[in-house]
C-alpha atoms as a PDB file:
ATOM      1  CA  UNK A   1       2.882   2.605 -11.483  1.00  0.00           C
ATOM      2  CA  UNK A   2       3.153  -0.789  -9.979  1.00  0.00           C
ATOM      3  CA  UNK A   3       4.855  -1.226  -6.463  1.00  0.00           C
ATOM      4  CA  UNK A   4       6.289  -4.689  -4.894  1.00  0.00           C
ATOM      5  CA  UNK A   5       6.695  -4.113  -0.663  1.00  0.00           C
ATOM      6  CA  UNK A   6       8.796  -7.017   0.491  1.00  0.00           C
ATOM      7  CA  UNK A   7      10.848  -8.257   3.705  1.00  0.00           C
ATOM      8  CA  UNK A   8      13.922 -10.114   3.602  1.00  0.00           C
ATOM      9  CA  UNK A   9      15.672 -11.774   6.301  1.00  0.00           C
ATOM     10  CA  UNK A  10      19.033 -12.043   7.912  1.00  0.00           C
ATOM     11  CA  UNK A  11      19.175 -15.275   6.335  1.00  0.00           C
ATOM     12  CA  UNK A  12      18.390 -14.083   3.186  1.00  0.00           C
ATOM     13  CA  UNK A  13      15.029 -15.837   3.014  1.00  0.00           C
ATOM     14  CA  UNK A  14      12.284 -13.045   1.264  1.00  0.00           C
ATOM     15  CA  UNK A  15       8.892 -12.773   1.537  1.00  0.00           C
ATOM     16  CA  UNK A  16       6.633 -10.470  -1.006  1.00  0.00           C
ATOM     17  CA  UNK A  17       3.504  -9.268  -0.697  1.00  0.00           C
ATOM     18  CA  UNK A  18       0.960  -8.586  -3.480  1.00  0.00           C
ATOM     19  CA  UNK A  19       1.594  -6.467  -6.474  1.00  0.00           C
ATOM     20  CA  UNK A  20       0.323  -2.590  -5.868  1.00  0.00           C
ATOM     21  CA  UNK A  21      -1.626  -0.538  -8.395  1.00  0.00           C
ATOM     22  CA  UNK A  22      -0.517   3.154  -7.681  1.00  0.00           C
ATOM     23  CA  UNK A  23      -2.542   6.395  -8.304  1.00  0.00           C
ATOM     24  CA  UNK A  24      -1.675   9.554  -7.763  1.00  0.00           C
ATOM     25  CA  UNK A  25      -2.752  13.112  -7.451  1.00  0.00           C
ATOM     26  CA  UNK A  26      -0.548  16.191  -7.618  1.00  0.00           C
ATOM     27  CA  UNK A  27       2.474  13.727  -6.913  1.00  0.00           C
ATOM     28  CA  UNK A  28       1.315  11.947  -3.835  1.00  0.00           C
ATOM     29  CA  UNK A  29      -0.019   8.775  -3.853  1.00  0.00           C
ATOM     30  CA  UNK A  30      -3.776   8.720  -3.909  1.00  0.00           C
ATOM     31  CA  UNK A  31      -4.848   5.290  -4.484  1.00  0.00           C
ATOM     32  CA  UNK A  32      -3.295   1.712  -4.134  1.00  0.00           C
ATOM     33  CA  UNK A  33      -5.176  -0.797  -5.600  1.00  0.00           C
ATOM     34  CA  UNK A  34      -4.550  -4.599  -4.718  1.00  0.00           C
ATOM     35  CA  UNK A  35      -3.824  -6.557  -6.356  1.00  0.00           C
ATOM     36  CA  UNK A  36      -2.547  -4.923  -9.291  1.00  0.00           C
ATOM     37  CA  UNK A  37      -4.507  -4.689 -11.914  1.00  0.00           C
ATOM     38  CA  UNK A  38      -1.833  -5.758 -14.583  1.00  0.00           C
ATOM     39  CA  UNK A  39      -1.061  -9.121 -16.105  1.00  0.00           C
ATOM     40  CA  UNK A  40       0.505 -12.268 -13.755  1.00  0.00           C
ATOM     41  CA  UNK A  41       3.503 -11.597 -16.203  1.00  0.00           C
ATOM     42  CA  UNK A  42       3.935  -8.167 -15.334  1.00  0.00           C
ATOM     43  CA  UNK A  43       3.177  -8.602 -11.162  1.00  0.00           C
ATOM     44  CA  UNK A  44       5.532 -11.688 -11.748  1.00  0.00           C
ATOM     45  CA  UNK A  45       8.569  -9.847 -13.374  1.00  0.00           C
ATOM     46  CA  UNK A  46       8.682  -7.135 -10.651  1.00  0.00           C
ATOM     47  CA  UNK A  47       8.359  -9.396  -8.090  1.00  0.00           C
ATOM     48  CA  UNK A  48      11.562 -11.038  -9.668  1.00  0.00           C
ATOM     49  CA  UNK A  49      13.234  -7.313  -9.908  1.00  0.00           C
ATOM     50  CA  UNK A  50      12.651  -6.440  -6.729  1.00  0.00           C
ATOM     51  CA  UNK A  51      13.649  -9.947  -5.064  1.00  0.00           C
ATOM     52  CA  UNK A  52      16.689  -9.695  -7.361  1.00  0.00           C
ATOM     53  CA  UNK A  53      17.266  -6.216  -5.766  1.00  0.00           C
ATOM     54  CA  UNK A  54      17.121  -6.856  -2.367  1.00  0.00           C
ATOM     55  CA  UNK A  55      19.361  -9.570  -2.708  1.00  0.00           C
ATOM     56  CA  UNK A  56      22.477  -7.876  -4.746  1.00  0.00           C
ATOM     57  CA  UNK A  57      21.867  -5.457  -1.822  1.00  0.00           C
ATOM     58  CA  UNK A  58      22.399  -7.657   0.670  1.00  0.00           C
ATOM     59  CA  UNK A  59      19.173  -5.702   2.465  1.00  0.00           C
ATOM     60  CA  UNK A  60      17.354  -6.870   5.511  1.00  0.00           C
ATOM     61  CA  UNK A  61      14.286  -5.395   6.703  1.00  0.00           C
ATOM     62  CA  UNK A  62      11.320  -4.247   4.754  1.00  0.00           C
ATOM     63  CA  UNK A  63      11.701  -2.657   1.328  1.00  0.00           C
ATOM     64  CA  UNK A  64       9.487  -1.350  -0.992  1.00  0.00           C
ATOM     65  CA  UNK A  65      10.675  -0.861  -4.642  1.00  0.00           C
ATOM     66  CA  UNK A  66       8.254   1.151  -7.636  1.00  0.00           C
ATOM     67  CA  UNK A  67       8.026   0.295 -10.785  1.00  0.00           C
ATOM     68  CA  UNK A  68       6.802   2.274 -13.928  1.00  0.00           C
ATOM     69  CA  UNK A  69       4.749   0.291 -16.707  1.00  0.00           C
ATOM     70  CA  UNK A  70       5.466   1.925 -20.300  1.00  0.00           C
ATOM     71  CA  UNK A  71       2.896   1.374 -23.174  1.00  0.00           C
ATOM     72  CA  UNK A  72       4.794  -2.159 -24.056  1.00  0.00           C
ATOM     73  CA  UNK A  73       4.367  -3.455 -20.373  1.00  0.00           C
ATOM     74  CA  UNK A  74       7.842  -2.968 -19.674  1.00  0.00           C
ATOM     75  CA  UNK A  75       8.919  -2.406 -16.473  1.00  0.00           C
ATOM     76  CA  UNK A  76      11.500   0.359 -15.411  1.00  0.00           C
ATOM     77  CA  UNK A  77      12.094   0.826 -11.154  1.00  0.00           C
ATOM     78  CA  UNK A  78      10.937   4.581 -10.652  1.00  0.00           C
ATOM     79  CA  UNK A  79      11.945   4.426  -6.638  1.00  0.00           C
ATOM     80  CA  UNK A  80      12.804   2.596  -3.593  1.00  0.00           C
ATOM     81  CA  UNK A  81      12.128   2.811  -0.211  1.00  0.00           C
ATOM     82  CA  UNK A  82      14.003   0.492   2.487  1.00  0.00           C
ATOM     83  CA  UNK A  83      11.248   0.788   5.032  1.00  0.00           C
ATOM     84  CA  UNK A  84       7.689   0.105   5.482  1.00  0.00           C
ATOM     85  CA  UNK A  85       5.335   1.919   2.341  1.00  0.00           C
ATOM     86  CA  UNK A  86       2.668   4.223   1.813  1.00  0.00           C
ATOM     87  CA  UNK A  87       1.881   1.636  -0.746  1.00  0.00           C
ATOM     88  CA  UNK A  88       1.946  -1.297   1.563  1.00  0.00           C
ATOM     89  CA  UNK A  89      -0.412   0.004   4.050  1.00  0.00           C
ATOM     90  CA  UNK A  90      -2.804  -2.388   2.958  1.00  0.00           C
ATOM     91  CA  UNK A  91      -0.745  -5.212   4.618  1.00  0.00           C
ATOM     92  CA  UNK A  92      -2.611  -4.232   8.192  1.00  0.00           C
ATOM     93  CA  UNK A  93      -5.621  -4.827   7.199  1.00  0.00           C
ATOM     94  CA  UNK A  94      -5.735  -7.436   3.942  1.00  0.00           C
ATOM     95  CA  UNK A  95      -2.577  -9.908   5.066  1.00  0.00           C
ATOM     96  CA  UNK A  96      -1.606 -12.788   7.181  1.00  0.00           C
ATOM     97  CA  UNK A  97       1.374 -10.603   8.678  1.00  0.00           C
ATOM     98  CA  UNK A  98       1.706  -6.481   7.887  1.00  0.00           C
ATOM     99  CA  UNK A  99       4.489  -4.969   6.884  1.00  0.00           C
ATOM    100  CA  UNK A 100       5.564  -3.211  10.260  1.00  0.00           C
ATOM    101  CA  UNK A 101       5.842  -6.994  11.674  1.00  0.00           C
ATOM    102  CA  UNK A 102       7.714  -7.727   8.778  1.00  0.00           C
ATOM    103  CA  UNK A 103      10.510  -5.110   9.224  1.00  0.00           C
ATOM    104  CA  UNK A 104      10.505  -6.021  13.144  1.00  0.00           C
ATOM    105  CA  UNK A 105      10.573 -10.081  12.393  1.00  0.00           C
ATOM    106  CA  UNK A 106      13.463  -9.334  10.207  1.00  0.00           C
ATOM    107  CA  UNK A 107      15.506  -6.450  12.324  1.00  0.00           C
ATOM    108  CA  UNK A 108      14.960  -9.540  15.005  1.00  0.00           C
ATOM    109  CA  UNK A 109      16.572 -12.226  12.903  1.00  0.00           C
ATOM    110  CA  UNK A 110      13.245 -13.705  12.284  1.00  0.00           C
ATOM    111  CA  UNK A 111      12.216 -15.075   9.522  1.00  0.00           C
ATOM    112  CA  UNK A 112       9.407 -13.058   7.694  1.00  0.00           C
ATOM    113  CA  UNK A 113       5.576 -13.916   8.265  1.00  0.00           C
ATOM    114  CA  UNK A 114       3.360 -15.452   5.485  1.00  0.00           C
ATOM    115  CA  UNK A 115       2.262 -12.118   3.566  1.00  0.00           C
ATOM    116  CA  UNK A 116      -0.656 -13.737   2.074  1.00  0.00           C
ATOM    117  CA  UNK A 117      -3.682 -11.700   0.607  1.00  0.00           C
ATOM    118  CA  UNK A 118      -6.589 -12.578   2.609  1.00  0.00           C
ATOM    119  CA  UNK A 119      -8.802 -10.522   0.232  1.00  0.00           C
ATOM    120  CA  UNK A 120      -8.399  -7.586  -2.668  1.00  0.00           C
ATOM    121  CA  UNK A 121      -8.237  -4.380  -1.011  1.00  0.00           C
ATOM    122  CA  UNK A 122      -7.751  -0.359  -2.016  1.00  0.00           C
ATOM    123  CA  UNK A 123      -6.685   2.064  -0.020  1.00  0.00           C
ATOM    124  CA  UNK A 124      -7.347   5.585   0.090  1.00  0.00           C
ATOM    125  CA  UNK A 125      -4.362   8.252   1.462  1.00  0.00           C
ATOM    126  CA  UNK A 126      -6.138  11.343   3.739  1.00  0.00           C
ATOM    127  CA  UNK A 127      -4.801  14.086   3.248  1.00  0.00           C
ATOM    128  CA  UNK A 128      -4.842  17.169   5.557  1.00  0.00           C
ATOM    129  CA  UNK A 129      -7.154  19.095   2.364  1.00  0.00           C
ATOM    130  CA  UNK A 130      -9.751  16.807   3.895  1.00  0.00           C
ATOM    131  CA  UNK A 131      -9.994  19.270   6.819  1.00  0.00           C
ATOM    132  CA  UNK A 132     -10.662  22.050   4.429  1.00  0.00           C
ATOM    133  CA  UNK A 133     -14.392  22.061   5.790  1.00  0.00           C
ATOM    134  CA  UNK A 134     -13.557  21.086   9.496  1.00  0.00           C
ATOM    135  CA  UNK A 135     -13.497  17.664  10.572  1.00  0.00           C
ATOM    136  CA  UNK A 136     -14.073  14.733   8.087  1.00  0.00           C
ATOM    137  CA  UNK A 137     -16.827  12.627   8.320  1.00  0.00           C
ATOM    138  CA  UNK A 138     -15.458   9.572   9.468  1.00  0.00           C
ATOM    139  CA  UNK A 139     -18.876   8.243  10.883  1.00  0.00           C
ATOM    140  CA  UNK A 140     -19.504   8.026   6.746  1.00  0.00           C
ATOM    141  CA  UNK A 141     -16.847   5.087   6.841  1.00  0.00           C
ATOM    142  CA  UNK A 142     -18.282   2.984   9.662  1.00  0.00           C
ATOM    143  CA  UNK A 143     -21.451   2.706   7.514  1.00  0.00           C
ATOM    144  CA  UNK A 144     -19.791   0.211   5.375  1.00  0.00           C
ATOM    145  CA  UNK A 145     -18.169  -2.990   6.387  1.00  0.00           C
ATOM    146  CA  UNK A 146     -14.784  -3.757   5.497  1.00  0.00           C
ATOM    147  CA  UNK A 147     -13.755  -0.387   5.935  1.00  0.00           C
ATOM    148  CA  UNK A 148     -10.765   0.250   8.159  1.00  0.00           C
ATOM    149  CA  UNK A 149      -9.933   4.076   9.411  1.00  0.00           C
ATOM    150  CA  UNK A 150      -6.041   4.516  10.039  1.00  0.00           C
ATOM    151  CA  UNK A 151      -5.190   8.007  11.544  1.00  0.00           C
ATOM    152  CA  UNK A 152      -1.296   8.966  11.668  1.00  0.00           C
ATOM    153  CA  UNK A 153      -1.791  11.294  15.410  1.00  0.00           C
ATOM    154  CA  UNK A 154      -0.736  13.859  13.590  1.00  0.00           C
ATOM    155  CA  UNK A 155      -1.670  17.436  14.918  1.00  0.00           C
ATOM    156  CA  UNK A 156      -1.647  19.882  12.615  1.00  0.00           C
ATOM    157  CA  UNK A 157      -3.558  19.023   8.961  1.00  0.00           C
ATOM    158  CA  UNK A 158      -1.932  21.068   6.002  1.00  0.00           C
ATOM    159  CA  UNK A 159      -2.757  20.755   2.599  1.00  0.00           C
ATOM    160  CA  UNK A 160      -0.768  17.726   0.898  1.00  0.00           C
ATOM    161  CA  UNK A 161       0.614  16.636   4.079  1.00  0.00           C
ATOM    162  CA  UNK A 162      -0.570  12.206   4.467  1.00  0.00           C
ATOM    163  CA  UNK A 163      -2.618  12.223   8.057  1.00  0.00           C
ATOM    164  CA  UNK A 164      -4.256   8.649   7.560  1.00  0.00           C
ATOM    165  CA  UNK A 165      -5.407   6.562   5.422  1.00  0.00           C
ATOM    166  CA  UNK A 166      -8.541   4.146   4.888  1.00  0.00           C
ATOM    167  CA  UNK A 167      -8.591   0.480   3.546  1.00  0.00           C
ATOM    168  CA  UNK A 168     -11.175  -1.096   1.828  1.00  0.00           C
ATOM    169  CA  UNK A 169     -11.832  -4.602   2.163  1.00  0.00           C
ATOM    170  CA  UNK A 170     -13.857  -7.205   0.081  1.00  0.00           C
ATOM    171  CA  UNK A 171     -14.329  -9.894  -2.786  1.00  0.00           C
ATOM    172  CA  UNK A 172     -14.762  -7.868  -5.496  1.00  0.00           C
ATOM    173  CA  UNK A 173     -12.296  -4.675  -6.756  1.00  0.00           C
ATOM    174  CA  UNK A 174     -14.167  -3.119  -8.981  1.00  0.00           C
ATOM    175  CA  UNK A 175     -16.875  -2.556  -6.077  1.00  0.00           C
ATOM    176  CA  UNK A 176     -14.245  -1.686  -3.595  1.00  0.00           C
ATOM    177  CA  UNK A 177     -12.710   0.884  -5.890  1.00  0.00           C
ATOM    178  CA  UNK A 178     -16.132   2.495  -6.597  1.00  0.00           C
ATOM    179  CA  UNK A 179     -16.936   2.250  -2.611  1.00  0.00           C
ATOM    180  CA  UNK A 180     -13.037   4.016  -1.717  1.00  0.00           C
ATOM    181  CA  UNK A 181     -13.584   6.749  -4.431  1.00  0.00           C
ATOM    182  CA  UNK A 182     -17.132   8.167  -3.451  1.00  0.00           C
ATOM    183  CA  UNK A 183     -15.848   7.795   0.650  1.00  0.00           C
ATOM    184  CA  UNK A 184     -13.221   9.469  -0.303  1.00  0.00           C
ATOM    185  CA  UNK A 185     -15.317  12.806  -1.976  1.00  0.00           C
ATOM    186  CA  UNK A 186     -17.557  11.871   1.081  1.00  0.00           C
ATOM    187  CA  UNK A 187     -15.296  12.703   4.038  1.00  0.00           C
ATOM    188  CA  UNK A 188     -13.785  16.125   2.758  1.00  0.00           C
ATOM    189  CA  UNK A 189     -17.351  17.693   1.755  1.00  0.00           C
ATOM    190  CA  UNK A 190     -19.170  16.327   5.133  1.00  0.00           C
END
């Protein structure tokens, strides 16, 4: 799965950010890997899609629109959300402007901000299983640089239920995905 998070304007002008690669585990998203590890044709086309969607929509605001990638690279939308993303959460920490200035730029008749990719990133959904042992090790995440901790202020942790998320940061995204996976086995066993 491939998602596209973009914010279009009163004035119809649209901004989109990078293509997301989407993991997930027991239906929740796990993993978002940016950008997408698919060819420019295939980022490209659902860019186009979901550009194409917003517009016929008339929409304004942020929206983020999934796509599912069959064996012959075709794409087929799976979902949309008109709001800010699980699968855009990236933007706080890896863009020029986020997402959640994007959907107040555009609810204020501003135009959207540059969304550009300052570098690859992959984030890593926490959920509250991570509490299983008592409080994750989030010490284990300051060790590394270019890793960002986002907690949701959410009270009670239940299993399946998205209470943060970290980003990882960097050149390379092969590295960062192998760094994000073992912090993520890291913080729940600590």
């Amino acid at each position: 799965e491939i998602s596209i998070v973009l914010a279009r304007g009163i004035c119809g002008h649209i901004e989109t950010f990078s293509a997301a690669e989407n993991k997930h585990e027991n239906g929740i998203l796990d993993i978002s890997i940016i950008p997408a590890r698919v060819a420019p044709g295939i980022a490209s086309q659902a860019e186009k899609m979901a550009r194409m969607l917003a517009e016929e929509l008339d929409y304004c605001g942020v929206l983020a629109v999934e796509f599912f990638v069959d064996k012959n690279d075709q794409l087929m939308i799976n979902e949309m959300a008109p709001r800010p993303h699980n699968s855009g959460h990236f933007t706080l920490d890896a863009c020029l402007t986020d997402q959640f200035q994007q959907q107040v730029r555009t609810l204020c008749g501003y135009r959207p901000g540059k969304p550009d990719l300052a570098s690859p990133a992959v984030i890593v959904n926490i959920l509250g299983d991570a509490w299983e042992h008592g409080t994750p090790a989030w010490n284990e995440l300051f060790m590394y640089p270019g890793v960002y901790l986002h907690l949701y202020g959410k009270k009670e942790p239940r299993a399946g239920r998205k209470m943060g998320h970290f980003t990882c940061v960097g050149e390379n995204i092969d590295t960062l995905l192998e760094t994000a996976t073992s912090l993520k086995k890291v913080i729940s066993t600590a």
